[in-house]
C-alpha atoms as a PDB file:
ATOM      1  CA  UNK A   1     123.672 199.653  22.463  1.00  0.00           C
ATOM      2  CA  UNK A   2     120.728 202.107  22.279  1.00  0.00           C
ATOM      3  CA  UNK A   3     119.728 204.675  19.480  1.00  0.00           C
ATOM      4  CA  UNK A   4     116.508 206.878  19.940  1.00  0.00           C
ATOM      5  CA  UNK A   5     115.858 208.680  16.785  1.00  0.00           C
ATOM      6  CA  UNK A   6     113.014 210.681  14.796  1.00  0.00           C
ATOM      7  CA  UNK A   7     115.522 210.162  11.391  1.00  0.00           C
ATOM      8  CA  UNK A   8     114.400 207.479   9.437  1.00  0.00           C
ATOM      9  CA  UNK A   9     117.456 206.641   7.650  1.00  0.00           C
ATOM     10  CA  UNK A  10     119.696 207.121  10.893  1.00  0.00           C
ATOM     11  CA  UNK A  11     117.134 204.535  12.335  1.00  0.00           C
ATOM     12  CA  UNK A  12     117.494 201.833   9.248  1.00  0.00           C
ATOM     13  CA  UNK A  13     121.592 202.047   9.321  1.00  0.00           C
ATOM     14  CA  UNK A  14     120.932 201.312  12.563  1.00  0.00           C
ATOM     15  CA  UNK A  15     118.713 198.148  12.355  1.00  0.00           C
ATOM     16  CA  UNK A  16     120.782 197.145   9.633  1.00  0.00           C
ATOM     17  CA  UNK A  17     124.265 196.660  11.395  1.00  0.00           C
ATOM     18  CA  UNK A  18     122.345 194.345  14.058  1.00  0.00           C
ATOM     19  CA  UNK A  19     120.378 192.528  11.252  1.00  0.00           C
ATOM     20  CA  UNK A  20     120.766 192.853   7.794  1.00  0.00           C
ATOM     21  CA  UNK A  21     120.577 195.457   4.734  1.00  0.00           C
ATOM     22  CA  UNK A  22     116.454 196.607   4.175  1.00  0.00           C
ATOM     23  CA  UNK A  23     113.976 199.277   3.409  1.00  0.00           C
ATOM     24  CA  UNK A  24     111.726 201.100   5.352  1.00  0.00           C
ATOM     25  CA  UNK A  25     108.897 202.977   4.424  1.00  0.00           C
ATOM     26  CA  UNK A  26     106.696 204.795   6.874  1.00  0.00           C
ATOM     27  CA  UNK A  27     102.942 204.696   5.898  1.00  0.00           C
ATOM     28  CA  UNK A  28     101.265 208.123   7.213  1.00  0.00           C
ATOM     29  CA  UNK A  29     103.546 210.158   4.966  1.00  0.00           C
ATOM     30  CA  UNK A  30     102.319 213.406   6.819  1.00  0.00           C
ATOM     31  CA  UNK A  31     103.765 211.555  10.408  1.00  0.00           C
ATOM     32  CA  UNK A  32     107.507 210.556  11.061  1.00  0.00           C
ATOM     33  CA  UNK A  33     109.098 208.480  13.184  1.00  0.00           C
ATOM     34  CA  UNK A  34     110.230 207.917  16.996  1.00  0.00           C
ATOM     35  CA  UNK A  35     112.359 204.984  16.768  1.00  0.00           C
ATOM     36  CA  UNK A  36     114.149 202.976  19.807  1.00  0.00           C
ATOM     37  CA  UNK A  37     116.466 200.649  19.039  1.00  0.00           C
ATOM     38  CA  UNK A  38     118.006 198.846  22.189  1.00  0.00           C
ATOM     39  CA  UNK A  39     120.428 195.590  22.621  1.00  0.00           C
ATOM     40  CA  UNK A  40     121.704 193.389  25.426  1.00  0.00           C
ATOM     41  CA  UNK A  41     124.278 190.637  25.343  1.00  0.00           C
ATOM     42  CA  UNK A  42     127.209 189.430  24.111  1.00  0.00           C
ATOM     43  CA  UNK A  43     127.712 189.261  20.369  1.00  0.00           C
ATOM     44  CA  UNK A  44     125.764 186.000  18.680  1.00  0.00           C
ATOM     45  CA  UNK A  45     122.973 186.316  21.773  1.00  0.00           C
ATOM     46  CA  UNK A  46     122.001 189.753  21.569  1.00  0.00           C
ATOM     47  CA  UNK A  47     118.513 190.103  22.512  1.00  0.00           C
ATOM     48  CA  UNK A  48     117.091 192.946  20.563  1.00  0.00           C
ATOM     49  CA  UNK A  49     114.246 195.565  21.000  1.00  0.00           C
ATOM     50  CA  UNK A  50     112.995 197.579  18.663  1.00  0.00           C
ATOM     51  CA  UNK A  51     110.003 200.017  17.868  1.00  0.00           C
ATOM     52  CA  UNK A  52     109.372 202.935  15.402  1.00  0.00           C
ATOM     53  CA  UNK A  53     106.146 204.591  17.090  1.00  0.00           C
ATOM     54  CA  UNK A  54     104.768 204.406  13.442  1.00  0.00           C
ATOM     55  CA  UNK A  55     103.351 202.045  11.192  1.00  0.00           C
ATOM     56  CA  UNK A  56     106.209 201.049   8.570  1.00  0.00           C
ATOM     57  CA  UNK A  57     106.630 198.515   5.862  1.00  0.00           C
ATOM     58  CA  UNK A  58     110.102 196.906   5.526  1.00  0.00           C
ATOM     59  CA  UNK A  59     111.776 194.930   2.542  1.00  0.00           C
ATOM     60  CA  UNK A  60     114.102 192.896   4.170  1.00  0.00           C
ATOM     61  CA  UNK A  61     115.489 191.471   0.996  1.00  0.00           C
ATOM     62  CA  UNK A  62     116.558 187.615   0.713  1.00  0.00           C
ATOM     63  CA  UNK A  63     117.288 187.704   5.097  1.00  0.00           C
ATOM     64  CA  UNK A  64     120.791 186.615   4.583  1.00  0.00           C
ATOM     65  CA  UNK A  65     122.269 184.544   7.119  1.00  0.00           C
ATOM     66  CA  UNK A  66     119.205 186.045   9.149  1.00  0.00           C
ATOM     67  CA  UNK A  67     117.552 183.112  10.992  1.00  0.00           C
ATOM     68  CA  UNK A  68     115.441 185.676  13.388  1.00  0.00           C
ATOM     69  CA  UNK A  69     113.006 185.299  16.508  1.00  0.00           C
ATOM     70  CA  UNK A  70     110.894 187.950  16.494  1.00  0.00           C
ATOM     71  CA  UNK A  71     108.737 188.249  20.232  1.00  0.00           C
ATOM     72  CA  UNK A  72     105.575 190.935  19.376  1.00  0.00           C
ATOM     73  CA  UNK A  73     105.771 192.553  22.958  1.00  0.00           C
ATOM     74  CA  UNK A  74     102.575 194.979  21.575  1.00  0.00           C
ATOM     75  CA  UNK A  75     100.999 196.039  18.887  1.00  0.00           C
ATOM     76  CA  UNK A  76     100.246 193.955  15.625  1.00  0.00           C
ATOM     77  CA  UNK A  77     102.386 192.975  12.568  1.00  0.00           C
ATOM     78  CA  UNK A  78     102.079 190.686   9.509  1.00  0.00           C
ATOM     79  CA  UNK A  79     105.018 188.922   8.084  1.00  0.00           C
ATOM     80  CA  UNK A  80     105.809 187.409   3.959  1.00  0.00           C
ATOM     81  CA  UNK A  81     108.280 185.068   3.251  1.00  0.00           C
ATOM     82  CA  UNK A  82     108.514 183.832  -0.324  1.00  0.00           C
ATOM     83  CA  UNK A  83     105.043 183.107  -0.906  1.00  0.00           C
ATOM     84  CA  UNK A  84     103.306 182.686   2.634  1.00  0.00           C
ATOM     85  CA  UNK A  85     102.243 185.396   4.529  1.00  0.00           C
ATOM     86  CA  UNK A  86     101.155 185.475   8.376  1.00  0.00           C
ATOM     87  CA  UNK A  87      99.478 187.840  11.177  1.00  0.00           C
ATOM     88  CA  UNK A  88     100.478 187.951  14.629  1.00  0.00           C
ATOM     89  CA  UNK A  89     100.268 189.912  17.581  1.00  0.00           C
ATOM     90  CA  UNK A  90     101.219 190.213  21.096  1.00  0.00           C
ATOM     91  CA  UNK A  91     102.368 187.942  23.213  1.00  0.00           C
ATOM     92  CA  UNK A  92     103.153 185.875  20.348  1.00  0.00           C
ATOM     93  CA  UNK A  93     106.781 184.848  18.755  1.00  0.00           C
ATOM     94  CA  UNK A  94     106.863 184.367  14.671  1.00  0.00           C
ATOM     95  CA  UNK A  95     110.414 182.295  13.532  1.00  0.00           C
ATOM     96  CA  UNK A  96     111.976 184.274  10.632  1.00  0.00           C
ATOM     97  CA  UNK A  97     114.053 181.910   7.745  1.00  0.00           C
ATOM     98  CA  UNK A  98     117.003 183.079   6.410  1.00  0.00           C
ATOM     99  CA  UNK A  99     117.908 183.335   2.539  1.00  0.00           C
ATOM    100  CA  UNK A 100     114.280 183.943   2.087  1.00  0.00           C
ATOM    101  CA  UNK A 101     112.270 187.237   0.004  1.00  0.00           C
ATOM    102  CA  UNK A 102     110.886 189.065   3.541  1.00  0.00           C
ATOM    103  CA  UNK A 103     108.937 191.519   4.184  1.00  0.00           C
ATOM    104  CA  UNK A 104     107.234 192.991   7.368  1.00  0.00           C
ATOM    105  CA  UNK A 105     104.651 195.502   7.984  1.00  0.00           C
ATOM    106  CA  UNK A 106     104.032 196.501  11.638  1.00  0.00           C
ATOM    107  CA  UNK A 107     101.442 198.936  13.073  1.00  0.00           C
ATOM    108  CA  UNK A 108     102.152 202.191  14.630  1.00  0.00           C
ATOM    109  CA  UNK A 109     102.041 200.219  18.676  1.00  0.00           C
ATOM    110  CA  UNK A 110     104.281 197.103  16.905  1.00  0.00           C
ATOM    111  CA  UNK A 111     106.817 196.612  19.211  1.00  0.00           C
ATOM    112  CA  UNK A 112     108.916 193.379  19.128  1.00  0.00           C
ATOM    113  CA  UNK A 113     111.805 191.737  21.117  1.00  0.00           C
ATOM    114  CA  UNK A 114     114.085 189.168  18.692  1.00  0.00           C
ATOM    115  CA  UNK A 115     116.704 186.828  19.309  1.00  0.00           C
ATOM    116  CA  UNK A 116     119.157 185.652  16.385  1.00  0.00           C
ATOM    117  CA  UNK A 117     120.301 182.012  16.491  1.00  0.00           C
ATOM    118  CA  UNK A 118     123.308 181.013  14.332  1.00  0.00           C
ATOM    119  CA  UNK A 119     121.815 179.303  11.010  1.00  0.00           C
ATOM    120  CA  UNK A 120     124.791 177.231  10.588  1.00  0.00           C
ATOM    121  CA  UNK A 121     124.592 175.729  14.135  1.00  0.00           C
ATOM    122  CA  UNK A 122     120.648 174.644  14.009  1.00  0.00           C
ATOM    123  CA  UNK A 123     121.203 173.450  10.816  1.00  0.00           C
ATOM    124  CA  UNK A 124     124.118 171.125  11.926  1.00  0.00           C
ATOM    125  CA  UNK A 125     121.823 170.569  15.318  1.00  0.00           C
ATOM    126  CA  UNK A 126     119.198 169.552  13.206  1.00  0.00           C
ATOM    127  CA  UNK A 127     121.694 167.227  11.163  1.00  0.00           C
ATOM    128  CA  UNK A 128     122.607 165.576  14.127  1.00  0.00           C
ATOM    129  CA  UNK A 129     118.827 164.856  14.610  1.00  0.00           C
ATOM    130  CA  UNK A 130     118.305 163.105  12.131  1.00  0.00           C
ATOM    131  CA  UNK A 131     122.035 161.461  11.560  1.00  0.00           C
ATOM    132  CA  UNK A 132     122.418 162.792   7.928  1.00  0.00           C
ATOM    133  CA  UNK A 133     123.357 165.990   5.663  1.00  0.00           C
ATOM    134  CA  UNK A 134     120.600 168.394   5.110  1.00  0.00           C
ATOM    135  CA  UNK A 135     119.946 167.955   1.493  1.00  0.00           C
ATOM    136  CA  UNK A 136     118.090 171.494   1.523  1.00  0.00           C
ATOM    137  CA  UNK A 137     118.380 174.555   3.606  1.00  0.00           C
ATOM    138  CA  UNK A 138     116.142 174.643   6.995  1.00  0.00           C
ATOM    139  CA  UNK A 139     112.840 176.062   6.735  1.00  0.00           C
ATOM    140  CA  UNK A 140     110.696 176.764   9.800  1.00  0.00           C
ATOM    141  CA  UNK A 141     106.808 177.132   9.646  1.00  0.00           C
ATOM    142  CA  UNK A 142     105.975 180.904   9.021  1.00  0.00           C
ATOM    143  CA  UNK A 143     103.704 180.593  12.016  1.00  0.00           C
ATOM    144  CA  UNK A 144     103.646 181.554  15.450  1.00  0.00           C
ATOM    145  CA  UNK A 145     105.013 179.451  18.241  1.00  0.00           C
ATOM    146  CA  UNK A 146     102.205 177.157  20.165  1.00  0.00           C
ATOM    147  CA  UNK A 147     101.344 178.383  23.504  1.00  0.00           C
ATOM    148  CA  UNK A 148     103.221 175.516  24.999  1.00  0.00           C
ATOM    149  CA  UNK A 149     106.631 176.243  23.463  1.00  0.00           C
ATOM    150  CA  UNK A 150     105.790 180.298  23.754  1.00  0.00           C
ATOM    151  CA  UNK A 151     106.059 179.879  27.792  1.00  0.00           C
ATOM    152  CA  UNK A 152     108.934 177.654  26.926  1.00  0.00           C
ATOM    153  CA  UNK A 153     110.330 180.391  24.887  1.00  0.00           C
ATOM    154  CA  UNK A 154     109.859 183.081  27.247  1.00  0.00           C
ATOM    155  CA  UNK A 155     111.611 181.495  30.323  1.00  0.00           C
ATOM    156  CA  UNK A 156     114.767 181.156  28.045  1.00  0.00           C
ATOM    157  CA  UNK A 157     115.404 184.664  27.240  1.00  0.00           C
ATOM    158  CA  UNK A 158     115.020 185.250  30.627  1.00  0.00           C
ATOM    159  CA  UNK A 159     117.624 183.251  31.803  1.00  0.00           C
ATOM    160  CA  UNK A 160     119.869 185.124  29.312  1.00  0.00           C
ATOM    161  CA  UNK A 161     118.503 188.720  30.297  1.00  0.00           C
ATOM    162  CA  UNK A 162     118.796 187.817  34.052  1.00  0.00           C
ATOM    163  CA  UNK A 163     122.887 186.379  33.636  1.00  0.00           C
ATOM    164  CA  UNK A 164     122.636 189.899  32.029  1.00  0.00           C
ATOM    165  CA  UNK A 165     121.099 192.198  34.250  1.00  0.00           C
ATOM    166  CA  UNK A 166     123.236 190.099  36.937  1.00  0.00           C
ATOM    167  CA  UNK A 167     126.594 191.043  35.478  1.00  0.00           C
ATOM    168  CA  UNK A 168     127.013 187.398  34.769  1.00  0.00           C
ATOM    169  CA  UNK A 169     128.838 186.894  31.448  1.00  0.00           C
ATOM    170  CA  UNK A 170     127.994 183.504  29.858  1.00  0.00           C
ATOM    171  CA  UNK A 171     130.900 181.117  29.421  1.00  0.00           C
ATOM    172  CA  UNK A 172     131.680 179.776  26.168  1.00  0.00           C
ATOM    173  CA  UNK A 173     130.914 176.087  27.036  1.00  0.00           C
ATOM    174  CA  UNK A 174     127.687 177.258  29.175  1.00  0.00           C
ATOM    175  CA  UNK A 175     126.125 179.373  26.428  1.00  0.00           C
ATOM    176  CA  UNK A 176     127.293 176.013  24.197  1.00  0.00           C
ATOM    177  CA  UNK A 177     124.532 173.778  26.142  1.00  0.00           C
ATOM    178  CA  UNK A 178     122.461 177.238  25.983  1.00  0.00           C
ATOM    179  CA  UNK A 179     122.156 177.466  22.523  1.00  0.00           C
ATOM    180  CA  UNK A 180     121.751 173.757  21.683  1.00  0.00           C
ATOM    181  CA  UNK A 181     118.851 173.487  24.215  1.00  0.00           C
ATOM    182  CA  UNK A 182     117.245 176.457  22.005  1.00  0.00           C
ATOM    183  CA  UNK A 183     117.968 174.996  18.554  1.00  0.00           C
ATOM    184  CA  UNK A 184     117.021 171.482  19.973  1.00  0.00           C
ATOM    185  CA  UNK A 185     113.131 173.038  21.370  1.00  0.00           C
ATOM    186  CA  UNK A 186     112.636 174.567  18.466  1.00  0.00           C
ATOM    187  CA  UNK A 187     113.489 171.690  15.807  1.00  0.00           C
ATOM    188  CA  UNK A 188     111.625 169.364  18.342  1.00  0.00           C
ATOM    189  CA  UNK A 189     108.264 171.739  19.010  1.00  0.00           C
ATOM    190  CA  UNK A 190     108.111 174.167  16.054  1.00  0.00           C
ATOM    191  CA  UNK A 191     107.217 172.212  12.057  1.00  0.00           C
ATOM    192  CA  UNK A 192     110.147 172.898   9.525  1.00  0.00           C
ATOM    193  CA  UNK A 193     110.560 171.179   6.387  1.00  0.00           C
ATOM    194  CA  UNK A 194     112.096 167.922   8.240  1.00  0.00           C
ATOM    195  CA  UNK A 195     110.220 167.272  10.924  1.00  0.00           C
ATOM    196  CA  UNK A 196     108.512 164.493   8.882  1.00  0.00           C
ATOM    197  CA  UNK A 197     112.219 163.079   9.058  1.00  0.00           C
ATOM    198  CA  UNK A 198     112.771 163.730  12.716  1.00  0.00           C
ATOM    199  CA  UNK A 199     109.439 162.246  13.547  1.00  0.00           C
ATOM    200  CA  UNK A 200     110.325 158.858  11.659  1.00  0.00           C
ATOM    201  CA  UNK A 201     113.435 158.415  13.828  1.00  0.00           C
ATOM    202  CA  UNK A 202     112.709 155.468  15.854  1.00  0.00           C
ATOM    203  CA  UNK A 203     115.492 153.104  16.747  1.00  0.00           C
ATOM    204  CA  UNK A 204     117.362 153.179  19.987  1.00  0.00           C
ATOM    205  CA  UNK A 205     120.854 153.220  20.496  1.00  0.00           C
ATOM    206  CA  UNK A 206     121.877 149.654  22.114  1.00  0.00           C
ATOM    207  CA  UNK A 207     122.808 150.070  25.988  1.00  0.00           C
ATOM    208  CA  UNK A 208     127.157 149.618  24.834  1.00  0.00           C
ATOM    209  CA  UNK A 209     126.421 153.057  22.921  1.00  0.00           C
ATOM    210  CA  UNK A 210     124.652 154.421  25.747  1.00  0.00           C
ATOM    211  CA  UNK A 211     127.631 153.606  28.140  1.00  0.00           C
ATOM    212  CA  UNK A 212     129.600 155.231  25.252  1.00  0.00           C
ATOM    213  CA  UNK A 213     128.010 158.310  25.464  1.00  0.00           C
ATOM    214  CA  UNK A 214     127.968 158.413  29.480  1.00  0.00           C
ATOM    215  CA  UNK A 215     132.048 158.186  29.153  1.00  0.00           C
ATOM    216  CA  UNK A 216     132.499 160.918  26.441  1.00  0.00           C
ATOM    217  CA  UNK A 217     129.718 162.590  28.991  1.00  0.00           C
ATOM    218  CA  UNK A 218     132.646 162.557  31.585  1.00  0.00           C
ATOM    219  CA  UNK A 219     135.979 162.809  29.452  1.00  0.00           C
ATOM    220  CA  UNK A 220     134.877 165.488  26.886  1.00  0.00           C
ATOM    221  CA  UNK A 221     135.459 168.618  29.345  1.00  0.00           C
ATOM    222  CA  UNK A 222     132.298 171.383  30.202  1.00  0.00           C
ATOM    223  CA  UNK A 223     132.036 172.175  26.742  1.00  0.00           C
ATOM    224  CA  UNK A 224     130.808 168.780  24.854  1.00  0.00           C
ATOM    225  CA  UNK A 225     127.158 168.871  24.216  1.00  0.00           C
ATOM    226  CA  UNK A 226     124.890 166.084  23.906  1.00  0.00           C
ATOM    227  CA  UNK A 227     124.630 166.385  20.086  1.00  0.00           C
ATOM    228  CA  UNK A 228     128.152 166.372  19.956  1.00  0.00           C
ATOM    229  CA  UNK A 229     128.370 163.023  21.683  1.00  0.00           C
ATOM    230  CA  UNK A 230     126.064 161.587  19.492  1.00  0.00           C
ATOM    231  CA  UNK A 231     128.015 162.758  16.337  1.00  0.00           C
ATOM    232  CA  UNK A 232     130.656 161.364  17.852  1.00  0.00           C
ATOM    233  CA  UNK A 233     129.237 158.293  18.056  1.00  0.00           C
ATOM    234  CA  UNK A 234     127.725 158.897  14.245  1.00  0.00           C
ATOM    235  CA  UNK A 235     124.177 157.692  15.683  1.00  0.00           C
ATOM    236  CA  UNK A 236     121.279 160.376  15.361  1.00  0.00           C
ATOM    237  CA  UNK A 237     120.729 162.751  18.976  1.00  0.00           C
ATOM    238  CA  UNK A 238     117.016 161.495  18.427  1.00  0.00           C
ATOM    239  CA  UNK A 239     118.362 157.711  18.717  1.00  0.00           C
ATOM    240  CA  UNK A 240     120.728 158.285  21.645  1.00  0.00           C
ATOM    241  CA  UNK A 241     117.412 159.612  23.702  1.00  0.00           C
ATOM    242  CA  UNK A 242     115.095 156.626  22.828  1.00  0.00           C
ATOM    243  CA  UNK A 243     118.776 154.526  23.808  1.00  0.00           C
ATOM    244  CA  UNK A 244     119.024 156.548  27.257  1.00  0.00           C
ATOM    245  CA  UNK A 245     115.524 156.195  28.072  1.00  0.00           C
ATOM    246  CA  UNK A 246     115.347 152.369  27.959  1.00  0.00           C
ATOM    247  CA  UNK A 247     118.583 151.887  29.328  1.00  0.00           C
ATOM    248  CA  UNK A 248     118.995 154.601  32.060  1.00  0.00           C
ATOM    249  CA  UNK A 249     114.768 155.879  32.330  1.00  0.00           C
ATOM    250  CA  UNK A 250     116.034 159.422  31.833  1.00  0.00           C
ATOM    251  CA  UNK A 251     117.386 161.471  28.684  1.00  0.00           C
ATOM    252  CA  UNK A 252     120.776 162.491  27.604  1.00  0.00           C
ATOM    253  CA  UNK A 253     120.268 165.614  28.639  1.00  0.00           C
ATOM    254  CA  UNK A 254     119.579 164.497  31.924  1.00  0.00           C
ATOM    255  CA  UNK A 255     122.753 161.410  32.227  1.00  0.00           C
ATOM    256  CA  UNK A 256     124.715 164.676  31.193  1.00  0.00           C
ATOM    257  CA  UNK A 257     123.739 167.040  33.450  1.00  0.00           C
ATOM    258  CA  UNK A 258     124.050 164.681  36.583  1.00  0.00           C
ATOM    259  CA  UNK A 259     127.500 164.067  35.308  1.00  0.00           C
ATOM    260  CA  UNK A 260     127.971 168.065  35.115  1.00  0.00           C
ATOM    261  CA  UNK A 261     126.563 168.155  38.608  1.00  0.00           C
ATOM    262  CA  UNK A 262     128.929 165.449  40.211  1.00  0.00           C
ATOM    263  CA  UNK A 263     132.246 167.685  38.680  1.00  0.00           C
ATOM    264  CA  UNK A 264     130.366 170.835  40.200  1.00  0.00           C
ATOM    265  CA  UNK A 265     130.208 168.528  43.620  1.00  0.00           C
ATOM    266  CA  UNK A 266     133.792 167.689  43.485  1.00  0.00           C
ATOM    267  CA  UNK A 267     135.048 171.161  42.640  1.00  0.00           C
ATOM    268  CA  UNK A 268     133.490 172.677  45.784  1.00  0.00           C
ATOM    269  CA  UNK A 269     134.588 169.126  47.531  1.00  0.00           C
ATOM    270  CA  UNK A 270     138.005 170.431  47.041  1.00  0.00           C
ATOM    271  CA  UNK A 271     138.103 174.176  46.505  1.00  0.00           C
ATOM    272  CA  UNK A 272     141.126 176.690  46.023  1.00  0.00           C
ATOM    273  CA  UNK A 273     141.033 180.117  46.869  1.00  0.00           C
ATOM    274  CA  UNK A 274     139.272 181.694  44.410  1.00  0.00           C
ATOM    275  CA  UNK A 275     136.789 178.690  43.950  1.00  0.00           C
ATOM    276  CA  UNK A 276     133.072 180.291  44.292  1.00  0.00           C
ATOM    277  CA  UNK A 277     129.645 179.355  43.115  1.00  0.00           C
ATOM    278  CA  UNK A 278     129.103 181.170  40.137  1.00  0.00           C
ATOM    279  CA  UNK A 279     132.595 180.500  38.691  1.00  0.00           C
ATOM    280  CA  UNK A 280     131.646 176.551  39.256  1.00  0.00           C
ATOM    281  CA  UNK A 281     128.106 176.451  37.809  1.00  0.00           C
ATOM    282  CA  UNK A 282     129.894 178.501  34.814  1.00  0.00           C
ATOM    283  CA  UNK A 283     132.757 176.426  34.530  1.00  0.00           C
ATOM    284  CA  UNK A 284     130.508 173.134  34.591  1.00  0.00           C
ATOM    285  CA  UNK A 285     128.140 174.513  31.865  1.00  0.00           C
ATOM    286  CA  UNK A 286     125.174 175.961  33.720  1.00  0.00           C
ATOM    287  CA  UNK A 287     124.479 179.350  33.204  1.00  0.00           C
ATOM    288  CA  UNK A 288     121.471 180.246  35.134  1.00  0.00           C
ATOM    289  CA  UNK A 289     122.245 180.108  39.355  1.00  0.00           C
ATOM    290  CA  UNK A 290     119.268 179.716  40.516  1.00  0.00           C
ATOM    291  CA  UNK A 291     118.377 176.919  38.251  1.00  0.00           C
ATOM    292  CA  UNK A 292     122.294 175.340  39.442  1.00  0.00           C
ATOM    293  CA  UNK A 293     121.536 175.480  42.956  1.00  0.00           C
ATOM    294  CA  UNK A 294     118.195 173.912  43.214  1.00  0.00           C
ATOM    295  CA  UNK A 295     119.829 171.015  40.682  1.00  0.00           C
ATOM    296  CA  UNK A 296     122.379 170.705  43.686  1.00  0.00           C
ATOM    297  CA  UNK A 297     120.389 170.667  46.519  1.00  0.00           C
ATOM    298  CA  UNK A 298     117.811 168.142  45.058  1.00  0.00           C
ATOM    299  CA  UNK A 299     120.905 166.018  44.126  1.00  0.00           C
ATOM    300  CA  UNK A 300     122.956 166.360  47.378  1.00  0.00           C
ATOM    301  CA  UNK A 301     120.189 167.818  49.788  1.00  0.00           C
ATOM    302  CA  UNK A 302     122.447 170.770  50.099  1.00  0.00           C
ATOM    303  CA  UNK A 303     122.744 174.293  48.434  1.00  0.00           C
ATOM    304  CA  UNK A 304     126.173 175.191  47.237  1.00  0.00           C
ATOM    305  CA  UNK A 305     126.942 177.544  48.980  1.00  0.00           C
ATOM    306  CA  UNK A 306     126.851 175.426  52.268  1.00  0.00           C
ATOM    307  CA  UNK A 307     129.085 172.983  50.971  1.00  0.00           C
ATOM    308  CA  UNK A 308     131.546 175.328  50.035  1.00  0.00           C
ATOM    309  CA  UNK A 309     131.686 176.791  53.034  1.00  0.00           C
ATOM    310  CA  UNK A 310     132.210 173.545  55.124  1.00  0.00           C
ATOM    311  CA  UNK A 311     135.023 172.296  52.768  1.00  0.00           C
ATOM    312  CA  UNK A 312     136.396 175.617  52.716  1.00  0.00           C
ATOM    313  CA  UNK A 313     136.246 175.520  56.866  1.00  0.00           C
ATOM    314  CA  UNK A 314     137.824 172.038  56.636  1.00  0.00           C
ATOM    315  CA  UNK A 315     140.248 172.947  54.377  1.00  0.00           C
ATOM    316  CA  UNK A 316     141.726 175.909  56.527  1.00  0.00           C
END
């Protein structure tokens, strides 16, 4: 979708169909608008650009539902949310609450790049963190991200804008592992209102759960992520890594995507017809092909594509 527009209320129905109900008010009374409003990607991962060439102030209301990344790609902007206010500017990415009194101002060169996240599925990641209900909503840090988990940041959303630009439509169980890696940096890098909690997390799982974990790994399809397994197993995500790396030196993460690897391996071991390289790394929960391959060849000290040829020689 893209809307260029100089009318202001053309430009906040706009804004509010991908985000939520607000006002705008433009601050040089005497200047108007020149508003761009572009998004990418399927629905729940749109990445979203927007600018208004003039220096506004927005009531977003209570955010509802809204848990927002908002990149500042130029310019400068300052941000409220109930009773804290911050500046940031760009280069910089500012986490956005939902359910929370917001409002923005932005300068007339603001020009920002947000991602949404679904609230209910961080919230239930960050359950799984810590093994129990959330006995309050989530709250992030009205801050900007670190430089550490800003580069972090940056190289996932473009790994979604290049499967994107490539044509290459996310599967379900691939944007699944996707979005949990997201939720899981965040609630791991960025303070919220439990990190205290997260932090305090210290037990391992015993080596029996671990070998648990490493068979739902195997039986529970493309589409089971690691903080599924763990909820599974009703032990906290945090718990299962401190378990995996005494037992097996390496994280969940890790045990699962060598397990994701070996069904890639047997797939192209034994293709069909229609059996191809992107529709494998898909299928196996690994959205981004050149991060695929080079797992593959630094596992099997081949690329894909070479042993899908040979089996596919052998085959005919």
């Amino acid at each position: 979708m893209r809307v260029v527009t100089s009318d202001l209320q053309e430009a906040i129905a706009a804004v509010s169909r991908v985000y939520c109900p607000h006002d705008v008010k433009v601050l040089e009374s005497n200047r108007g608008i020149d508003a761009v409003l572009e998004s990418s990607g399927a629905a729940g991962r749109q990445i979203v650009t927007l600018r208004y060439a003039a220096p506004v102030k927005i009531d977003a209301g209570s955010f509802e539902n809204l848990l927002l990344f908002m990149t500042c790609v130029d310019g400068a902007a300052e941000a409220t949310q109930g009773r804290h206010s911050v500046q940031w500017g760009t280069g910089r990415t500012l986490p956005l609450s939902p359910n929370v009194p917001s409002r923005l101002t932005f300068d007339r060169r603001f020009w920002q790049s947000s991602i949404r996240l679904d609230k209910d599925f961080v919230e239930t990641l960050c359950s799984r963190l810590i093994n129990r209900p959330l006995d309050v909503p989530l709250r992030f840090l009205l801050a900007p991200f670190s430089a550490e988990l800003e580069a972090a940041w940056r190289q996932s959303l473009q790994t979604i804008r290049s499967c994107d630009g490539d044509g290459l439509a996310l599967a379900t169980h691939a944007w699944k592992h996707f979005e949990e890696f997201l939720g899981t940096l965040i609630l791991e890098t960025h303070p919220h209102n439990f990190s205290d909690v997260l932090k305090k997390e210290s037990s391992a799982a015993d080596p029996r759960l671990v070998r648990e974990a490493e068979h739902l790994m195997r039986t529970g399809g493309p589409s089971v992520t690691v903080s599924e397994v763990a909820h599974m197993l009703r032990v906290s995500l945090r718990s299962l890594e401190l378990g995996f790396r005494d037992a097996r030196q390496m994280t969940p993460t890790q045990a699962h995507r060598q397990i994701r690897l070996n069904a890639a391996r047997e797939a192209f071991l034994n293709p069909t017809p229609s059996t191809s390289v992107t529709s494998v790394a898909l299928s196996c929960g690994f959205p981004h092909l050149a991060r695929f391959s080079n797992y593959y060849r630094l596992t099997f000290g081949e690329p894909p594509n070479k042993t899908l040829r040979r089996c596919r020689g052998g085959a005919a």
